[in-house]
N, C-alpha and C. Protein backbone atom coordinates (compact mmCIF):
# COMPACT_ATOMS: atom_id res chain seq x y z
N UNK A 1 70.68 33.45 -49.73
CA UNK A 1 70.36 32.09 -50.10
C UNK A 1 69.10 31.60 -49.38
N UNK A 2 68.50 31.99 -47.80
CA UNK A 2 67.88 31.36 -47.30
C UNK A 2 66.54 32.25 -47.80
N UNK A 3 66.69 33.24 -48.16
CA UNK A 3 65.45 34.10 -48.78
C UNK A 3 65.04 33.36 -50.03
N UNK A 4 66.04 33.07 -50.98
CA UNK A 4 65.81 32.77 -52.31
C UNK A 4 64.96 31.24 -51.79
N UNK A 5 65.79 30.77 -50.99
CA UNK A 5 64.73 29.65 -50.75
C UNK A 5 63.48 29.38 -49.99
N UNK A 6 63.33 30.11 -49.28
CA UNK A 6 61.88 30.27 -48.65
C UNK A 6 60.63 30.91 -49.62
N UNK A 7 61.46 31.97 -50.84
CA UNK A 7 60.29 32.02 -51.77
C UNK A 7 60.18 31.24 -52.47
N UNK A 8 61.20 30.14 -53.08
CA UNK A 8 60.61 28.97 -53.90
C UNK A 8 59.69 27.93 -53.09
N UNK A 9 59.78 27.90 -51.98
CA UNK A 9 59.10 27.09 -51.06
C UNK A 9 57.87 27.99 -51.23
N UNK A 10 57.62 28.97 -50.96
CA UNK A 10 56.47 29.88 -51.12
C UNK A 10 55.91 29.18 -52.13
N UNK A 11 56.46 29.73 -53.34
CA UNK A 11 55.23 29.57 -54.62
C UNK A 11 55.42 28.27 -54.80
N UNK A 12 56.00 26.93 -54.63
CA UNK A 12 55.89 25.97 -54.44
C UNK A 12 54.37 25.05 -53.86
N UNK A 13 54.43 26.17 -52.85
CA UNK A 13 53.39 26.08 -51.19
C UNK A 13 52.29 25.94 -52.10
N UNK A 14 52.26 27.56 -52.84
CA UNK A 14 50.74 28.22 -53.02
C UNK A 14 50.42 27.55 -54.90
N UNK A 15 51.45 26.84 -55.14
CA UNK A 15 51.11 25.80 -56.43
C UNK A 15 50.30 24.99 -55.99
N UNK A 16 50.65 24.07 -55.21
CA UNK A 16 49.76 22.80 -54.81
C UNK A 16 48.56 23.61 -54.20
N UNK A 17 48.77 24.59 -53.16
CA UNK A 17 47.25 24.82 -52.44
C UNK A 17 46.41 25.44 -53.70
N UNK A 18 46.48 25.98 -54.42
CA UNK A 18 45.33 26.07 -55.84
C UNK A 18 45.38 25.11 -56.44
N UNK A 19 46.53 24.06 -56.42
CA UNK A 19 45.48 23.37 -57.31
C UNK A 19 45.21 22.02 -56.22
N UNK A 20 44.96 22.03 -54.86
CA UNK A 20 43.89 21.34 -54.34
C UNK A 20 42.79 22.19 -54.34
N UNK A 21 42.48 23.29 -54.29
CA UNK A 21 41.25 24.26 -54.52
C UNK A 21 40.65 23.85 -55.76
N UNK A 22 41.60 23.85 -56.72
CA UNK A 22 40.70 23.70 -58.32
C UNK A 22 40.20 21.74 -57.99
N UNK A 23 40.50 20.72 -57.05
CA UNK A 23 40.44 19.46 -57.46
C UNK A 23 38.81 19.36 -56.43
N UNK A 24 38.76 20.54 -55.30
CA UNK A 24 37.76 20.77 -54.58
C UNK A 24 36.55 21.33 -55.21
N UNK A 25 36.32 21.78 -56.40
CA UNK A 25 35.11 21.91 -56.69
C UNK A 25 34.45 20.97 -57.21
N UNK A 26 32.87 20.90 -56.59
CA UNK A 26 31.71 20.60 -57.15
C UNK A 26 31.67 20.11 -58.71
N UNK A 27 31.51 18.36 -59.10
CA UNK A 27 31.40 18.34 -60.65
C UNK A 27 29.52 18.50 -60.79
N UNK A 28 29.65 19.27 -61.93
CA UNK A 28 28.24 19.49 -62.54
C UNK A 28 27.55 18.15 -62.59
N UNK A 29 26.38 18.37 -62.60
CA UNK A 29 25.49 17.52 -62.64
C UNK A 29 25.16 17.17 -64.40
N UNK A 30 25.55 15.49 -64.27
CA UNK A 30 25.51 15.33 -65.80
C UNK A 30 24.24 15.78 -66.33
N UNK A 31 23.55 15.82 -67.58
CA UNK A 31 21.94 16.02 -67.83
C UNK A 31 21.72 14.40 -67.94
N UNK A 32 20.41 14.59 -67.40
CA UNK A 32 19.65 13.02 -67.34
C UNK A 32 19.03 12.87 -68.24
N UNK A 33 19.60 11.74 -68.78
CA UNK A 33 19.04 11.17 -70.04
C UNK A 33 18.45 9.75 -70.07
N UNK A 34 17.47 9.48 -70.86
CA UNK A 34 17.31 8.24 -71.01
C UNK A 34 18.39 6.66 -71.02
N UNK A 35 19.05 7.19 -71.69
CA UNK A 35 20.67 6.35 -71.39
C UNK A 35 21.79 6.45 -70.61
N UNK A 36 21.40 7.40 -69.71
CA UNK A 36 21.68 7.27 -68.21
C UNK A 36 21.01 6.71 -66.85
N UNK A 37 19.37 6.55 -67.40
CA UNK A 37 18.94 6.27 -66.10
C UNK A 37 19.29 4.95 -66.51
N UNK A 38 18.55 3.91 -67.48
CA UNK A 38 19.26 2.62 -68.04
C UNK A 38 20.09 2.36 -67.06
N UNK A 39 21.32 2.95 -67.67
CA UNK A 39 22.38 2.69 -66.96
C UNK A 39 22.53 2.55 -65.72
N UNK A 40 21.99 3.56 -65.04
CA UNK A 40 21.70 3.58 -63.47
C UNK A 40 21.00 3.12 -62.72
N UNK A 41 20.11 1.82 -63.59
CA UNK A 41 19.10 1.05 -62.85
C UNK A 41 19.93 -0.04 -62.73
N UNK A 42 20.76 -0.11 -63.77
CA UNK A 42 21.97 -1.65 -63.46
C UNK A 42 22.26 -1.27 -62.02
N UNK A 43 23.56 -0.31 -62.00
CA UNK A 43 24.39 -0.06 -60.78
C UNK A 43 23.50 0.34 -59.70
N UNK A 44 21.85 0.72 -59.41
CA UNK A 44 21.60 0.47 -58.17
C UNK A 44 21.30 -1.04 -57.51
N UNK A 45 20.87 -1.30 -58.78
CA UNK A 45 20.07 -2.83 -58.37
C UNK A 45 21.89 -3.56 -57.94
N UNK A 46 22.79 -3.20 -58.65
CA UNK A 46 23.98 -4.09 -58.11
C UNK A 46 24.62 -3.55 -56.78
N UNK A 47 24.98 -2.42 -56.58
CA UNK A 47 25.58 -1.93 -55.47
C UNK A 47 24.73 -0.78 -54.35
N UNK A 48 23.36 -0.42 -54.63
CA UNK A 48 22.34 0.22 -53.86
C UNK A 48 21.41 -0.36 -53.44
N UNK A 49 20.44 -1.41 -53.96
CA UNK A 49 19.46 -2.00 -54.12
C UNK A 49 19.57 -3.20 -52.63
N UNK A 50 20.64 -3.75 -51.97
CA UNK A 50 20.74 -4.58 -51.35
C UNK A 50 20.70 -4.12 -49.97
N UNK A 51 20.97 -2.70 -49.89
CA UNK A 51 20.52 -1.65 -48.42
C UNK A 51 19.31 -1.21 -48.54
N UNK A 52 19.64 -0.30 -50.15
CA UNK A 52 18.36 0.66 -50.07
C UNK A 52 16.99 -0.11 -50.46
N UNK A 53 17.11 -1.15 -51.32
CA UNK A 53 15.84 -1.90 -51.12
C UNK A 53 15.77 -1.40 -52.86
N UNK A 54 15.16 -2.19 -54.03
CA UNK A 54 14.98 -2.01 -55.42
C UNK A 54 13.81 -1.42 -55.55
N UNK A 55 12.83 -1.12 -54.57
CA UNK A 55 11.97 0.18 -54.42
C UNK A 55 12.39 1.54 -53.81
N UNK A 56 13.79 0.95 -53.29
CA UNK A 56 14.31 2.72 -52.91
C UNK A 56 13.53 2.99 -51.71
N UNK A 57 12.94 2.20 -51.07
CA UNK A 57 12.15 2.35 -49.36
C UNK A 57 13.08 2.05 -48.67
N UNK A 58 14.47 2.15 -48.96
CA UNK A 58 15.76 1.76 -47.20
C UNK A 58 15.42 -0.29 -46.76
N UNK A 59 14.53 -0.37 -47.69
CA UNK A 59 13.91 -2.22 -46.93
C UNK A 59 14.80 -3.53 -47.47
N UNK A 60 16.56 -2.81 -47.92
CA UNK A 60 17.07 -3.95 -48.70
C UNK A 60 17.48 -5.36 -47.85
N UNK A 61 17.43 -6.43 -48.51
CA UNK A 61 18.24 -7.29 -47.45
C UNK A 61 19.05 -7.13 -46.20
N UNK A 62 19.67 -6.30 -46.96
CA UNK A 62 21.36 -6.05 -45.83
C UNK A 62 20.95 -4.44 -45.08
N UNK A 63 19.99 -4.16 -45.12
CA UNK A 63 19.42 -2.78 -45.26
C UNK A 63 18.89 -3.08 -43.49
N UNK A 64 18.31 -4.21 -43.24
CA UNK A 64 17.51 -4.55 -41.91
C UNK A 64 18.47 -4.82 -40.62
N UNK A 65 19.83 -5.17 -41.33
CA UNK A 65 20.83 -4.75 -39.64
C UNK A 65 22.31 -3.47 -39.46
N UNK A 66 21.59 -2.60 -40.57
CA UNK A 66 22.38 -1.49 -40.35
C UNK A 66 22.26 -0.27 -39.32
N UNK A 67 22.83 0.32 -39.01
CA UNK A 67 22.66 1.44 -37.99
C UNK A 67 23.77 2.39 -38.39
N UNK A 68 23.04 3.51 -38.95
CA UNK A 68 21.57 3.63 -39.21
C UNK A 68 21.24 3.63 -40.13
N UNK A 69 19.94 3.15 -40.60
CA UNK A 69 19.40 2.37 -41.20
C UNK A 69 19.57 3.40 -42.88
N UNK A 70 19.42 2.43 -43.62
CA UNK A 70 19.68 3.09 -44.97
C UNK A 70 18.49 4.13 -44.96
N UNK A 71 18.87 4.79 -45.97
CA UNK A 71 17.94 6.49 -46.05
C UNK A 71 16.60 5.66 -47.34
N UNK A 72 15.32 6.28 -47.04
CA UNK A 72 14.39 5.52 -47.75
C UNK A 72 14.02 6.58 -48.63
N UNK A 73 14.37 6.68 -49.75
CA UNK A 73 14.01 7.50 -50.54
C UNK A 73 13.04 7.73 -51.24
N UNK A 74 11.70 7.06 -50.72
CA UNK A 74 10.18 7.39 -51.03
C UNK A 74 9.95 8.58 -50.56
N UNK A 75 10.32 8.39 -49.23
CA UNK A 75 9.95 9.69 -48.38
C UNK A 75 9.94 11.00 -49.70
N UNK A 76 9.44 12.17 -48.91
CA UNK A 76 9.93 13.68 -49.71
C UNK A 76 10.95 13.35 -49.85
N UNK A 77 12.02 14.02 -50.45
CA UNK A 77 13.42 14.20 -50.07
C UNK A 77 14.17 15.37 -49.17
N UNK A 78 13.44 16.15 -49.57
CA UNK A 78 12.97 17.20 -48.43
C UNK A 78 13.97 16.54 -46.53
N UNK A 79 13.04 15.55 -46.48
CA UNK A 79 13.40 15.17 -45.61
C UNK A 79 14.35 14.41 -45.28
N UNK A 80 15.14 14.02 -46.18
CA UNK A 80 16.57 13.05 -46.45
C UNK A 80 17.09 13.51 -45.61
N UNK A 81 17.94 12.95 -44.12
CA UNK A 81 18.89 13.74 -43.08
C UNK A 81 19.77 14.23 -43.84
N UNK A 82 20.87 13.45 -44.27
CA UNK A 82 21.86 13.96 -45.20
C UNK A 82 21.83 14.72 -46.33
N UNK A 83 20.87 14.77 -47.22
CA UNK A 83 20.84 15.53 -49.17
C UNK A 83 19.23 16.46 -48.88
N UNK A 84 18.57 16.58 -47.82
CA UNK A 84 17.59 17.43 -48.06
C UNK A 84 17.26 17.26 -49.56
N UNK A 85 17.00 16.01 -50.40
CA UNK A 85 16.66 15.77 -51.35
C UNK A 85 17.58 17.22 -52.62
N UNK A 86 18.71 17.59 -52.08
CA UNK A 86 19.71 18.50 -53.36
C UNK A 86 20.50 16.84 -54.10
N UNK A 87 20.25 17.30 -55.26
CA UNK A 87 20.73 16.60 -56.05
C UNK A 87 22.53 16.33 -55.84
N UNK A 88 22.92 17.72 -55.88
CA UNK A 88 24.57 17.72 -55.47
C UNK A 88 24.90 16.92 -54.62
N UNK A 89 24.00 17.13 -53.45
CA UNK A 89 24.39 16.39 -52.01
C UNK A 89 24.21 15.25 -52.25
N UNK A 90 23.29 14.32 -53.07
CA UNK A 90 23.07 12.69 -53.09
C UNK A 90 24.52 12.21 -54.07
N UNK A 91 24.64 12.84 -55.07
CA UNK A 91 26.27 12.84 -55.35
C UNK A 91 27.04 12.99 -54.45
N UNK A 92 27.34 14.14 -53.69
CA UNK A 92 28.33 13.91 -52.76
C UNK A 92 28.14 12.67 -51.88
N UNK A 93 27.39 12.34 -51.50
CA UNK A 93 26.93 11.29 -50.60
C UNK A 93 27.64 9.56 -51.32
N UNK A 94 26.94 9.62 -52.71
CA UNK A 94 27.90 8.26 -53.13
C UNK A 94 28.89 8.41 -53.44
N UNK A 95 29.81 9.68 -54.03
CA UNK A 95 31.09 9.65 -53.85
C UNK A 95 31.49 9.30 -52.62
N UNK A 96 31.74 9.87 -51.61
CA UNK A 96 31.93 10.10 -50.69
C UNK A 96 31.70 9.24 -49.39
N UNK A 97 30.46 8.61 -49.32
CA UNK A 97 29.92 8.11 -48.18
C UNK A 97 29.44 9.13 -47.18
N UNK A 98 28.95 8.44 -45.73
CA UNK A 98 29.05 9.19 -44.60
C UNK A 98 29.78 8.57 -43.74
N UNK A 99 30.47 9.90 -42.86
CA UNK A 99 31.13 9.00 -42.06
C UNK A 99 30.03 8.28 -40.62
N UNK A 100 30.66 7.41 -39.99
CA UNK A 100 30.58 6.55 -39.23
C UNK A 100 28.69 5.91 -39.48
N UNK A 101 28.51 5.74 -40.76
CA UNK A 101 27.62 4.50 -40.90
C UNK A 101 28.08 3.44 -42.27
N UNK A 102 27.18 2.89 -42.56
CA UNK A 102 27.21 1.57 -43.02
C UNK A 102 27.11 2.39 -45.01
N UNK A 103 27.00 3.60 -45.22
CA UNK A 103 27.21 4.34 -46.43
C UNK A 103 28.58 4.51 -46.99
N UNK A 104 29.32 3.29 -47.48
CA UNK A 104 30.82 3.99 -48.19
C UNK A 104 30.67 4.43 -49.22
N UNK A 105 32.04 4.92 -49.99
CA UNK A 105 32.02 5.76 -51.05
C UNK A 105 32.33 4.71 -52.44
N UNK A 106 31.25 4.97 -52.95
CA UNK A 106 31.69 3.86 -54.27
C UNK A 106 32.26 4.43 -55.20
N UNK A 107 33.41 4.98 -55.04
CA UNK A 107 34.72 5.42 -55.69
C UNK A 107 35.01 4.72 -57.05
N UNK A 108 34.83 3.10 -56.82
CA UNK A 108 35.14 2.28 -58.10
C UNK A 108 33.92 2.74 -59.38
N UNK A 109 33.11 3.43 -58.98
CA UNK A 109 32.23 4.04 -60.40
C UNK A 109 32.71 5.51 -60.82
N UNK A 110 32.64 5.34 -61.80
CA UNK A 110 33.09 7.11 -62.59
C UNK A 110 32.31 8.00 -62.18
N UNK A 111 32.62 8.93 -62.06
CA UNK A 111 31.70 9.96 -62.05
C UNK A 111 30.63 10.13 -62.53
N UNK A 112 30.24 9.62 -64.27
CA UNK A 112 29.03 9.80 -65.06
C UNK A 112 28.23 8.64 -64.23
N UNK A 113 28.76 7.27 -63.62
CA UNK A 113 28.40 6.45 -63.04
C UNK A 113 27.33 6.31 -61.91
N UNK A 114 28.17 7.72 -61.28
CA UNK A 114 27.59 7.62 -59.91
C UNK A 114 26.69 8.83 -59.64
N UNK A 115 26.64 9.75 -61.37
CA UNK A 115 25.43 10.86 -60.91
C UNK A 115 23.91 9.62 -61.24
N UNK A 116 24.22 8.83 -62.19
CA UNK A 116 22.95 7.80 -62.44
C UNK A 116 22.41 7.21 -61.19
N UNK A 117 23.09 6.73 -60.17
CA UNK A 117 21.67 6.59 -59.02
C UNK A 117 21.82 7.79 -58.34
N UNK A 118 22.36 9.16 -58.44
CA UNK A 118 21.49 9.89 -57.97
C UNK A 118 20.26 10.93 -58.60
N UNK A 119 20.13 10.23 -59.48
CA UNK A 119 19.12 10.48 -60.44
C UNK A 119 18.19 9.46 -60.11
N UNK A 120 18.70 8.28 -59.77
CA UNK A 120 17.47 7.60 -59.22
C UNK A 120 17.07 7.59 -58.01
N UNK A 121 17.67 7.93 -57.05
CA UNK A 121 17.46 8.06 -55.48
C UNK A 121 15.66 9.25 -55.94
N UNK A 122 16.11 10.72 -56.98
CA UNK A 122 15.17 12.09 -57.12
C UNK A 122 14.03 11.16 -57.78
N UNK A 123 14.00 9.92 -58.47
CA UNK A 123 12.99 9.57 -59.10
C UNK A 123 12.31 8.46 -58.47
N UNK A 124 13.11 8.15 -57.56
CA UNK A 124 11.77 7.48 -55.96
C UNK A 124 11.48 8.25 -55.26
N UNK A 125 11.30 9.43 -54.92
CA UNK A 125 10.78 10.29 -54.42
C UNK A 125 9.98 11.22 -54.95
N UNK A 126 10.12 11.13 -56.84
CA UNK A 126 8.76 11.64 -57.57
C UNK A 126 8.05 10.84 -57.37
N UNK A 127 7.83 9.84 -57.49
CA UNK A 127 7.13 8.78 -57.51
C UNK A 127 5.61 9.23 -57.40
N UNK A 128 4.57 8.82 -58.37
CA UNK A 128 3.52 8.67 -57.36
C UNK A 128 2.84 7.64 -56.72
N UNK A 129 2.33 8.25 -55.82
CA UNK A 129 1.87 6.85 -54.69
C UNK A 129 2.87 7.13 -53.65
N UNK A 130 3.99 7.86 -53.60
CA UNK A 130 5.18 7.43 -52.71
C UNK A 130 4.77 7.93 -51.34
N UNK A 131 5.15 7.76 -49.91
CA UNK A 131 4.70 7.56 -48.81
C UNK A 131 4.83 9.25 -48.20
């Protein structure tokens, strides 16, 4: 009896641990479209734009008493501490946040939601003219 039950506990175990493995991968990067960036100029200017600044230079209102200071995405991206300007990583970043700064995870946007400003974070840093 205590065998029979330690293997249902087994494959029980190793049910859930695959499928937190399958909930752990990486979602693809939507393709950027014209009716995504649209879209994604709303939701920075509403929930990015007030740190990161609506030029995407880190200079937003609420942007001047954070520590540390919002990421200015003129720069290369290259040089982004956190996303080394990878697209994946600026997704992971608004899912997600970082921990212990002023970056939470804006969870309340969908997924298709929240690849749109990181499509815009890569297109202040094409920029030309950018610093």
């Amino acid at each position: 009896m205590k065998r029979r039950r330690r293997t249902i506990i087994g494959i029980v175990g190793s049910i859930f641990l695959l499928a937190s493995l399958s909930f752990a991968v990486d979602p693809k990067p939507l393709q950027k479209t014209p009716k995504l960036l649209k879209q994604s100029k709303t939701i920075f200017e509403q929930a990015c734009a007030p740190c990161h600044g609506s030029k995407g230079d880190g200079k937003g209102p609420a942007g001047a008493v954070l520590k540390p200071p919002p990421t200015n995405f003129t720069i290369p991206l290259r040089d982004c501490p956190y996303t080394k300007g990878d697209l994946q990583k600026i997704f992971e970043v608004i899912s997600k946040g970082i921990p212990n700064s002023s970056m939470v995870a804006w969870t309340q946007y969908s997924e298709q939601e929240r690849w749109g400003p990181a499509y815009t974070a890569v297109e202040f840093g094409a920029r030309p003219g950018k610093k």
